[in-house]
Protein backbone atom coordinates (compact mmCIF):
# COMPACT_ATOMS: atom_id res chain seq x y z
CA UNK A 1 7.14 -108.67 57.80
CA UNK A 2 5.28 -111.81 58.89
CA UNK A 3 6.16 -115.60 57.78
CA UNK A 4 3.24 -115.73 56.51
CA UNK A 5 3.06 -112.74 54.45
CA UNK A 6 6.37 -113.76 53.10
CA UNK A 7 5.35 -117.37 52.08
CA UNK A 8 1.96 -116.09 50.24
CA UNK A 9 3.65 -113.66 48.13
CA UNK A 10 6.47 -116.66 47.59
CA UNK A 11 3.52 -118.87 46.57
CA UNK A 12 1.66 -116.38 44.69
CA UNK A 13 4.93 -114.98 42.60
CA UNK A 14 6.90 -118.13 42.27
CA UNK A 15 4.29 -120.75 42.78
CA UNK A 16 6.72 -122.03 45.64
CA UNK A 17 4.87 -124.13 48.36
CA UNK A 18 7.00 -124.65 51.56
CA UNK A 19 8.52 -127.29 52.17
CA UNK A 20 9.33 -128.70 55.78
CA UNK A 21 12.01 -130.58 56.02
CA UNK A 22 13.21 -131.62 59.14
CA UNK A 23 11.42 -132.88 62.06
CA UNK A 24 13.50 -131.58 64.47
CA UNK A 25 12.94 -128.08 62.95
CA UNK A 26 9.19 -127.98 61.98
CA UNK A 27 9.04 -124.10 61.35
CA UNK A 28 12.27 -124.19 58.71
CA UNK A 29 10.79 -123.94 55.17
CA UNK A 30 12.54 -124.12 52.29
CA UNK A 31 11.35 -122.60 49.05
CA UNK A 32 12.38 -124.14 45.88
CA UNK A 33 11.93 -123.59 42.06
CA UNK A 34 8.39 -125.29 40.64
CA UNK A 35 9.93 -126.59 37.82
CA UNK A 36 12.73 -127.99 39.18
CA UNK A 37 11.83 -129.64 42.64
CA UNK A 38 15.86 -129.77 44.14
CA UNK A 39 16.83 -125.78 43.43
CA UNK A 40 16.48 -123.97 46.90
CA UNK A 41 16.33 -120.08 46.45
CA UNK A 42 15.36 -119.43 50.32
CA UNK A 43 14.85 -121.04 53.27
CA UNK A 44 12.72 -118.79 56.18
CA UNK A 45 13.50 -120.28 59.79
CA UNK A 46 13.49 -119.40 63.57
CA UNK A 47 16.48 -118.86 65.38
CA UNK A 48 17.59 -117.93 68.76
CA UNK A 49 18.90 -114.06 68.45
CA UNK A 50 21.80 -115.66 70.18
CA UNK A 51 22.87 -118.03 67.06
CA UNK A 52 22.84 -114.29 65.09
CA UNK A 53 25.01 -112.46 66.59
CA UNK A 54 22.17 -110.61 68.62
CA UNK A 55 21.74 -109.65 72.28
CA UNK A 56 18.50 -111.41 73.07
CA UNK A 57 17.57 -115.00 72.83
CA UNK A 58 14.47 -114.84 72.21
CA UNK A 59 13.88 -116.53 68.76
CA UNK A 60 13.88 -114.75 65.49
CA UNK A 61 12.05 -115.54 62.02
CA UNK A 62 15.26 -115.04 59.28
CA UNK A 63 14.88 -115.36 55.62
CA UNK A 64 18.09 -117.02 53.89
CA UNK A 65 18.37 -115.61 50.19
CA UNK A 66 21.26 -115.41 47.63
CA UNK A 67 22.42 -112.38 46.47
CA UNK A 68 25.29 -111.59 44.63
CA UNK A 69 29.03 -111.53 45.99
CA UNK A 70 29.50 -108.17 44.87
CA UNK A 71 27.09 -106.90 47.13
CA UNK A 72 26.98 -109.02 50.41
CA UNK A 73 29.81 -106.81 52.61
CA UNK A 74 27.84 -103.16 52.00
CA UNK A 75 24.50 -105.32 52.68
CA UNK A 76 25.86 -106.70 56.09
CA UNK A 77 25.87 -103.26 57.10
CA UNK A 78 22.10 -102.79 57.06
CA UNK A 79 20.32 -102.97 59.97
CA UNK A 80 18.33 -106.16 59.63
CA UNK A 81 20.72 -107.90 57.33
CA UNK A 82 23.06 -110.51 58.82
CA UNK A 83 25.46 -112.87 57.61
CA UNK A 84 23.95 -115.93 56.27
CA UNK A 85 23.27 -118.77 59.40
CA UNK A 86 23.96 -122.13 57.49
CA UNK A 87 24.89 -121.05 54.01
CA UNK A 88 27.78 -119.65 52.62
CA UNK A 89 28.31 -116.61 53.75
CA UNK A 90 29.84 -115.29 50.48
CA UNK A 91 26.76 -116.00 48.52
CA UNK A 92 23.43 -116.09 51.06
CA UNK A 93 22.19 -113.36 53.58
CA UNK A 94 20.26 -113.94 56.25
CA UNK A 95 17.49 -111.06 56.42
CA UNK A 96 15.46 -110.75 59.88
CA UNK A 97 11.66 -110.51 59.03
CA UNK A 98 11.06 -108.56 62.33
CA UNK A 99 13.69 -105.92 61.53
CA UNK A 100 13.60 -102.49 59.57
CA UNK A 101 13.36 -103.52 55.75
CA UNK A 102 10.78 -102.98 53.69
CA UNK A 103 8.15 -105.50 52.41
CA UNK A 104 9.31 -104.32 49.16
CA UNK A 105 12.94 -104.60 49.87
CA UNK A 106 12.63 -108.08 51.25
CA UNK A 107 10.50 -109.39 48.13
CA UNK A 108 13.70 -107.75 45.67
CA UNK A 109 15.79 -109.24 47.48
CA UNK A 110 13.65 -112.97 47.38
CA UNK A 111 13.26 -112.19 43.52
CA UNK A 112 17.02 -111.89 43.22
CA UNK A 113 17.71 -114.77 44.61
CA UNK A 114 15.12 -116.45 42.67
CA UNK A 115 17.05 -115.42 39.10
CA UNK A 116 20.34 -116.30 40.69
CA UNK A 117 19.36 -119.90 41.23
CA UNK A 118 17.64 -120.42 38.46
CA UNK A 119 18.65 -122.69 35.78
């Protein structure tokens, strides 16, 4: 899946614009809920393979969602799913966009972590 792709549907489901918060990471957007302008429920950024865990450097789009405890450890076993870089790792995933999910199983996965952080 492309950034892009991912952000549009995020927009067009949640009505959640990206927001870019650091300058020394331009390309990190977080997504938050529109009524309530503090709740994040995923952040997408680009990160050195390295960082992950992975064999190549070369950077890598990831999607940071949460999902619920009970099913982080049998998720980490999926190919393209990856303990969460910056969050806790009990709560958040980190999914790589380039890998073998699904469109449809990385938008479940956003939706699910939109109803988990929302009010």
């Amino acid at each position: 899946m492309k950034r892009e792709t991912l952000l549009n549907y995020a927009k067009k489901q949640f009505h959640a614009e990206p927001n870019y918060l650091w300058n020394n990471f331009p390309r990190y957007a977080v997504l938050r809920h529109h009524d309530d302008g503090d709740k994040w429920f995923a952040i997408v950024m680009n990160v050195p393979g390295t960082k992950l865990g992975l064999k190549d450097d070369k950077e890598v789009d990831i999607l940071n969602v949460k999902l619920r405890p009970e099913y982080i450890g049998s998720l980490r076993k999926k190919e393209g799913i990856l303990p969460a870089y910056h969050m806790n790792k009990e709560h958040w995933i980190s999914i790589v966009l380039s890998g073998p999910l699904t469109d449809k199983e990385i938008f479940d996965f956003l939706t699910e972590s939109y109803n988990l952080t929302s009010r």
